[in-house]
C-alpha atoms as a PDB file:
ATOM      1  CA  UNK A   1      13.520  53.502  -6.678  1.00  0.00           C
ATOM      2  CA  UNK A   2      11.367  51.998  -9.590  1.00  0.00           C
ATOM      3  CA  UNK A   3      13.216  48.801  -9.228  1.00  0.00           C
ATOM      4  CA  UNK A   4      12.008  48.515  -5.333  1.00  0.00           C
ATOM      5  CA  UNK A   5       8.612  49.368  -6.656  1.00  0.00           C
ATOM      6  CA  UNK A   6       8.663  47.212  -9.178  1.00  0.00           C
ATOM      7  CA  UNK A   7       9.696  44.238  -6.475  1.00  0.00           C
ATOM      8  CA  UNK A   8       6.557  45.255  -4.566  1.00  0.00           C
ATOM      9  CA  UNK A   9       4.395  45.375  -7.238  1.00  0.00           C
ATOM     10  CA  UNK A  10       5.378  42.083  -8.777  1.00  0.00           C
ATOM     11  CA  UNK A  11       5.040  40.924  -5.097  1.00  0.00           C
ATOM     12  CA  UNK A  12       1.608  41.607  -4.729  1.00  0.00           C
ATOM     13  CA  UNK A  13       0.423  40.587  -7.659  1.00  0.00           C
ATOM     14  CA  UNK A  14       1.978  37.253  -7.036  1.00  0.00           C
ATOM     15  CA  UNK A  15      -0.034  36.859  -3.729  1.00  0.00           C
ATOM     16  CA  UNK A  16      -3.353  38.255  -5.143  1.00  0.00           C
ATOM     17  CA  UNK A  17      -2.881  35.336  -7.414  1.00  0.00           C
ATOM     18  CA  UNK A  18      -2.107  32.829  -4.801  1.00  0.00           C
ATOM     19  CA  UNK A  19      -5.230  34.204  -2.633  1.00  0.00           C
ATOM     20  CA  UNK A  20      -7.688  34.044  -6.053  1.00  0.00           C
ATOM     21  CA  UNK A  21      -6.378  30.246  -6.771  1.00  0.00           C
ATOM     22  CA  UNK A  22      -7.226  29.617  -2.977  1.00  0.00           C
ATOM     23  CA  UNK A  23     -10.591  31.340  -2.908  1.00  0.00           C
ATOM     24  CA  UNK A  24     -11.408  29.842  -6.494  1.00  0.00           C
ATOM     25  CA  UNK A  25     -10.534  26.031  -4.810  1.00  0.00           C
ATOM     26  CA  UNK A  26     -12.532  26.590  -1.762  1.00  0.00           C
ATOM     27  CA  UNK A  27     -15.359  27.422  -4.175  1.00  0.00           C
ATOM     28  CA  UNK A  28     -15.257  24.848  -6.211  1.00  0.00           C
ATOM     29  CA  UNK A  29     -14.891  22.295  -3.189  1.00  0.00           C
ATOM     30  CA  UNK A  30     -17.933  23.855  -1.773  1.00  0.00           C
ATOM     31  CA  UNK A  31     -19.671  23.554  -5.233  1.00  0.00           C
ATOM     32  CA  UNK A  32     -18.671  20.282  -5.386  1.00  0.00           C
ATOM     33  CA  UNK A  33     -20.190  19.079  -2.187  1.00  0.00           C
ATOM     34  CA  UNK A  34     -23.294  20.322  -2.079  1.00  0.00           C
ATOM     35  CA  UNK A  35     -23.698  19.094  -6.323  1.00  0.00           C
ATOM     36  CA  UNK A  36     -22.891  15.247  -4.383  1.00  0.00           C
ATOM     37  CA  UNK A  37     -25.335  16.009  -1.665  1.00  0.00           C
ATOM     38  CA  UNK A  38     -27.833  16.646  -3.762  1.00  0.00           C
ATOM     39  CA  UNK A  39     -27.222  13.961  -5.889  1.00  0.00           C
ATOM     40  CA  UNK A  40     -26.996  11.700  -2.875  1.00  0.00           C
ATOM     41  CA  UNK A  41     -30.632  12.765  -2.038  1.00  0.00           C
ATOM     42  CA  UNK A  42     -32.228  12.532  -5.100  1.00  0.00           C
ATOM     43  CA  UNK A  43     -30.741   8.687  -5.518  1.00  0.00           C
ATOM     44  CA  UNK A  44     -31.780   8.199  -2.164  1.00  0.00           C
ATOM     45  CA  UNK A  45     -35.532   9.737  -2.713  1.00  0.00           C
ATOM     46  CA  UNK A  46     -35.623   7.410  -5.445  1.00  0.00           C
ATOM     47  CA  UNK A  47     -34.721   4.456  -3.925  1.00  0.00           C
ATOM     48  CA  UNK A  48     -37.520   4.702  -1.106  1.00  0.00           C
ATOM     49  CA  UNK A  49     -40.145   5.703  -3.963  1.00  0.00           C
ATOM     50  CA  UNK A  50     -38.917   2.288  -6.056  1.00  0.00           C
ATOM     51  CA  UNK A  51     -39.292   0.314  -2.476  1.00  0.00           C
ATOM     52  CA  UNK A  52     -42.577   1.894  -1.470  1.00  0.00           C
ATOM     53  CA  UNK A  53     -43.932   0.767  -5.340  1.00  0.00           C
ATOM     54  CA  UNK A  54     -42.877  -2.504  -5.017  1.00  0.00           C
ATOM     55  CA  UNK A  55     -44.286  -2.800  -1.584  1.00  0.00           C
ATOM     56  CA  UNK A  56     -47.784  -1.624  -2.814  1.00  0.00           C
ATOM     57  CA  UNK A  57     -47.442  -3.602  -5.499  1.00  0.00           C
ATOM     58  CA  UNK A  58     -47.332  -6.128  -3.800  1.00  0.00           C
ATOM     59  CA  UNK A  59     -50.169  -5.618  -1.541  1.00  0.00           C
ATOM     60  CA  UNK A  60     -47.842  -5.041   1.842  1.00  0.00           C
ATOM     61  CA  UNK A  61     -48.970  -2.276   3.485  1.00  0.00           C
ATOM     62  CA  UNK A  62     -47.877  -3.570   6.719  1.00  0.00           C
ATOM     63  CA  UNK A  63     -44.156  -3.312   5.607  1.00  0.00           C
ATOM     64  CA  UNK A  64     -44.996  -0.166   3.836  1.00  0.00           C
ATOM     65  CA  UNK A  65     -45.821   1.425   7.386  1.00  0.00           C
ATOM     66  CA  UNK A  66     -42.748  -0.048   8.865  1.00  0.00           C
ATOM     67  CA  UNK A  67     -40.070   0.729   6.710  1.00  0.00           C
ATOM     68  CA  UNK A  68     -41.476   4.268   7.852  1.00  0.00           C
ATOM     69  CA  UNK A  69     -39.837   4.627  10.699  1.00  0.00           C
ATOM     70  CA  UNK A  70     -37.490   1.386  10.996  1.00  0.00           C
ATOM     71  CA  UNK A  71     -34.546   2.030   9.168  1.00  0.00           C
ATOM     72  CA  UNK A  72     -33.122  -1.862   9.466  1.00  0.00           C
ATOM     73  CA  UNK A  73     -35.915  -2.937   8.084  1.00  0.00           C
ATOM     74  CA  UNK A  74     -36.278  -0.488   5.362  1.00  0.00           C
ATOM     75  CA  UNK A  75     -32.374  -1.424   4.539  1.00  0.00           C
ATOM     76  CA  UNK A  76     -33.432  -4.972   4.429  1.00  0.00           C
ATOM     77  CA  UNK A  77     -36.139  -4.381   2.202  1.00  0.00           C
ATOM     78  CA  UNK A  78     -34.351  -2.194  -0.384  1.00  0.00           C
ATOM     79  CA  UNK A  79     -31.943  -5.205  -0.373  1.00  0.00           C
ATOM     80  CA  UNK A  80     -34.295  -7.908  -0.978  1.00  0.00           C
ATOM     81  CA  UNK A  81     -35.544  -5.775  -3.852  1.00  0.00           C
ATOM     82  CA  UNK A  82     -32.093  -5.097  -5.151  1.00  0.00           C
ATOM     83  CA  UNK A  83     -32.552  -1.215  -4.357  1.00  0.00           C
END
C-alpha cells in the first residue's frame, strides 16, 4: 500500500512541477512583451519629439502640422533626418 501511495505522490508532485514551469513561462512571456512594448513606445515617443525639434528648428511649421496626421510623410521626414 505505501508503495502505490508513494507512486501517486511522486506523480503529483511531478505534474505540479510541470504546471509551475508552464505557469512560470507564460509569465515571463507576458513580462517580456509588455517590457518590449513599452520600450517600443518610448523609442517611438522619442523619435517624433527628435523630428518635431528639428522641424521647429528649422522654422517648418507647415511640416510640423502635417506629419500630425500623415503618417508617410512623417516616415519620410524621420528618414531625411536619420530618425
Amino acid at each position: 500500500m505505501n508503495v502505490l501511495l508513494e507512486k501517486y505522490r511522486k506523480k503529483a508532485v511531478e505534474e505540479g512541477i510541470e504546471k509551475g514551469i508552464e505557469k512560470g513561462l507564460a509569465q515571463g512571456i507576458q513580462q517580456g512583451l509588455e517590457q518590449g512594448l513599452e520600450r517600443g513606445l518610448e523609442q517611438g515617443e522619442n523619435r517624433l519629439a527628435l523630428l518635431v525639434g528639428h522641424l521647429l528648428n528649422a522654422g517648418r511649421m507647415d511640416d510640423l502640422k502635417r506629419v500630425s496626421y500623415d503618417e508617410a510623410y512623417r516616415e519620410k521626414l524621420l528618414k531625411e533626418f536619420g530618425l
